[in-house]
N, C-alpha and C. Protein backbone atom coordinates (compact mmCIF):
# COMPACT_ATOMS: atom_id res chain seq x y z
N UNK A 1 9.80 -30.07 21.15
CA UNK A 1 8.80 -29.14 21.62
C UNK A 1 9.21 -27.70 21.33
N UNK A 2 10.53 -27.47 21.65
CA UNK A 2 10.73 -26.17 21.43
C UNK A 2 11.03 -25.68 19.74
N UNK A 3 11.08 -26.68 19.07
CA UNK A 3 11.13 -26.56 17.51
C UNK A 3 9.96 -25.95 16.95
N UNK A 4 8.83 -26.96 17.42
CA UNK A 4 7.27 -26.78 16.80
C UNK A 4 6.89 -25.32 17.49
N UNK A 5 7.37 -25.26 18.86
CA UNK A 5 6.89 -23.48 18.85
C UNK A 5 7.51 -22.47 18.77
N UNK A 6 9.13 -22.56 18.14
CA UNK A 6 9.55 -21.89 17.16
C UNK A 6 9.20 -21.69 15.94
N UNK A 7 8.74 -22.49 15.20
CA UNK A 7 8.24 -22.88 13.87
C UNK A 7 7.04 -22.08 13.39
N UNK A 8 5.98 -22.65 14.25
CA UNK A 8 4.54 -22.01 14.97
C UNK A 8 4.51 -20.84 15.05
N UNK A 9 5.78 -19.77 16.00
CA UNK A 9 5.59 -18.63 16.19
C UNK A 9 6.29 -17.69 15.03
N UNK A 10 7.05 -18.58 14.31
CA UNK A 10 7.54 -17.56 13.11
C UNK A 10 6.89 -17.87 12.12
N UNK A 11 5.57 -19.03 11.87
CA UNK A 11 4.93 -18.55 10.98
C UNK A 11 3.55 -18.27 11.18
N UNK A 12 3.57 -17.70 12.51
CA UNK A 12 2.37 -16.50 12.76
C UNK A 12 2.67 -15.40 12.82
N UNK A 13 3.89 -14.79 13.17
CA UNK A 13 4.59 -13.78 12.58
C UNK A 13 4.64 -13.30 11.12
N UNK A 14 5.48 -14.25 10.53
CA UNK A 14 5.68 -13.73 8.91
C UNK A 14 3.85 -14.15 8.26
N UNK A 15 3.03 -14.53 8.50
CA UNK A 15 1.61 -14.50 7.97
C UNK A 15 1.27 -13.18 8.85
N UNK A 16 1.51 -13.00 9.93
CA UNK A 16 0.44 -11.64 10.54
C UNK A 16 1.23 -10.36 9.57
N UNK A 17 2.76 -10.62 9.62
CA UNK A 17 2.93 -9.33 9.03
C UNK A 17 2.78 -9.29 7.64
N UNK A 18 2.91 -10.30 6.76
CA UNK A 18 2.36 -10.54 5.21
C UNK A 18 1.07 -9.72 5.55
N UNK A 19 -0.02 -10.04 5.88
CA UNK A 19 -1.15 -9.45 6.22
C UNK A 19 -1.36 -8.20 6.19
N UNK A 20 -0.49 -7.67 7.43
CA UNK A 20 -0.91 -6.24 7.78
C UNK A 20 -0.01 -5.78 6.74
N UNK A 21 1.16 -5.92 5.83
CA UNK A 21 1.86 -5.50 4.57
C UNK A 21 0.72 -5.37 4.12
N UNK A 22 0.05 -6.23 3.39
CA UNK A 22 -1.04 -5.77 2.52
C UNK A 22 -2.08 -5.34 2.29
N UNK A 23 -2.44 -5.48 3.58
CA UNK A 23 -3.73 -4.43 4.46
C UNK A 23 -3.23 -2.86 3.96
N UNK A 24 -2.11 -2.74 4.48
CA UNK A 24 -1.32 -1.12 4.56
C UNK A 24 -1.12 -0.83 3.00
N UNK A 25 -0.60 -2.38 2.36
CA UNK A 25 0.17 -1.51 0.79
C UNK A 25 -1.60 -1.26 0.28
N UNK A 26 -2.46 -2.07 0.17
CA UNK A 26 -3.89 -2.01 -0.94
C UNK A 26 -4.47 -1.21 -0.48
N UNK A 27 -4.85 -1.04 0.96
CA UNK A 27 -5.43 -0.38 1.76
C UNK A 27 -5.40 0.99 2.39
N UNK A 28 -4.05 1.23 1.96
CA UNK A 28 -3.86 2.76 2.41
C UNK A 28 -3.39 3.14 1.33
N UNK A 29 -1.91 2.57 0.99
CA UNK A 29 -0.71 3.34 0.10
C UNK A 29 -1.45 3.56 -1.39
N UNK A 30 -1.52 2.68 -1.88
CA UNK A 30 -2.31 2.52 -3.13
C UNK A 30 -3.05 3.29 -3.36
N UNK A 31 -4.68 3.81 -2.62
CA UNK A 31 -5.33 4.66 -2.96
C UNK A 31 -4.85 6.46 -2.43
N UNK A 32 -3.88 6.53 -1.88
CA UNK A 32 -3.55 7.63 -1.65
C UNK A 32 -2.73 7.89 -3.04
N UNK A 33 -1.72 6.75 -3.86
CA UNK A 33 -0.95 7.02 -4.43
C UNK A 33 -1.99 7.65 -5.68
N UNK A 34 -3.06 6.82 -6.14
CA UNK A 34 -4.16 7.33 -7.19
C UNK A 34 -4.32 8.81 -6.96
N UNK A 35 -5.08 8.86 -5.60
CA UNK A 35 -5.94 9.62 -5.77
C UNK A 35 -4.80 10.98 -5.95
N UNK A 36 -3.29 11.09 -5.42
CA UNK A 36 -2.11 11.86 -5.81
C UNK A 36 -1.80 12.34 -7.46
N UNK A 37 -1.98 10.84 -8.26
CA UNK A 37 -1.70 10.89 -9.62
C UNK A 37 -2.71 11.91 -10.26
N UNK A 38 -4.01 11.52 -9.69
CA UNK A 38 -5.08 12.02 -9.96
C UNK A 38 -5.17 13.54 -10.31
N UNK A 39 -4.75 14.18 -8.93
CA UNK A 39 -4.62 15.38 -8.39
C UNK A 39 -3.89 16.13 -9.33
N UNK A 40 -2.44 15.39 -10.00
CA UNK A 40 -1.72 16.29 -10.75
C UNK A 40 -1.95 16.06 -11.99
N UNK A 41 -2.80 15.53 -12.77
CA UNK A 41 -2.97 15.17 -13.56
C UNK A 41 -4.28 16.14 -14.08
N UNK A 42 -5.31 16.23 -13.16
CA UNK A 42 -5.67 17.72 -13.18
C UNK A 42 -5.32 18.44 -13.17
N UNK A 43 -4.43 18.94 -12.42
CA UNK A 43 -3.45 20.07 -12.34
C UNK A 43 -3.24 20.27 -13.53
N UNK A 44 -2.47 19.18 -14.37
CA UNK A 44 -1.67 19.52 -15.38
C UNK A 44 -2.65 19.64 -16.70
N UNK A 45 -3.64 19.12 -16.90
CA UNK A 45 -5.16 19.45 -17.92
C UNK A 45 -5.34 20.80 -17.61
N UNK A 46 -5.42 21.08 -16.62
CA UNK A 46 -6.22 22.82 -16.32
C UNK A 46 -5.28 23.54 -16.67
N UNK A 47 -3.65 23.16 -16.67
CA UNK A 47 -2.44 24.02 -16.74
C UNK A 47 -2.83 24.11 -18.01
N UNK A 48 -2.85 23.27 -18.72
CA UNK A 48 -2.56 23.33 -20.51
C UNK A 48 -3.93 23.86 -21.35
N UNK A 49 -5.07 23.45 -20.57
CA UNK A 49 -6.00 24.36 -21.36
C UNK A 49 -6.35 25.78 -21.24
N UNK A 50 -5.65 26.09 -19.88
CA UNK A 50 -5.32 27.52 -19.74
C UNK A 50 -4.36 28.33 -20.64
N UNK A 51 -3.63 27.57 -21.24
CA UNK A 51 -2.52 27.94 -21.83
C UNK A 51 -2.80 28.42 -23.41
N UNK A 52 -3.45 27.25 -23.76
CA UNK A 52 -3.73 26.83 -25.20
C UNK A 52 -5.24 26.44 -25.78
């Protein structure tokens, strides 16, 4: 008995936090990291056609 709800509770654990990992990495990190790349990447177009 106490196996199966050891078992049970660590793999509702490691699935809830798999989950919210990837909720957080696709869901937050990811599009902040774009929309960052984004940002300097303009930056750096406007730098150079200012230039040249």
């Amino acid at each position: 008995m106490l196996r199966r709800g050891l078992i049970l509770d660590l793999s509702i654990a490691l699935g809830l936090g798999f989950a919210m990992g990837n909720a957080y990495w696709y869901g937050f990190h990811m599009p902040r990291t774009h929309a960052r790349d984004n940002f300097y990447k303009a930056l750096e177009e406007e730098r150079i056609a200012k230039r040249g």
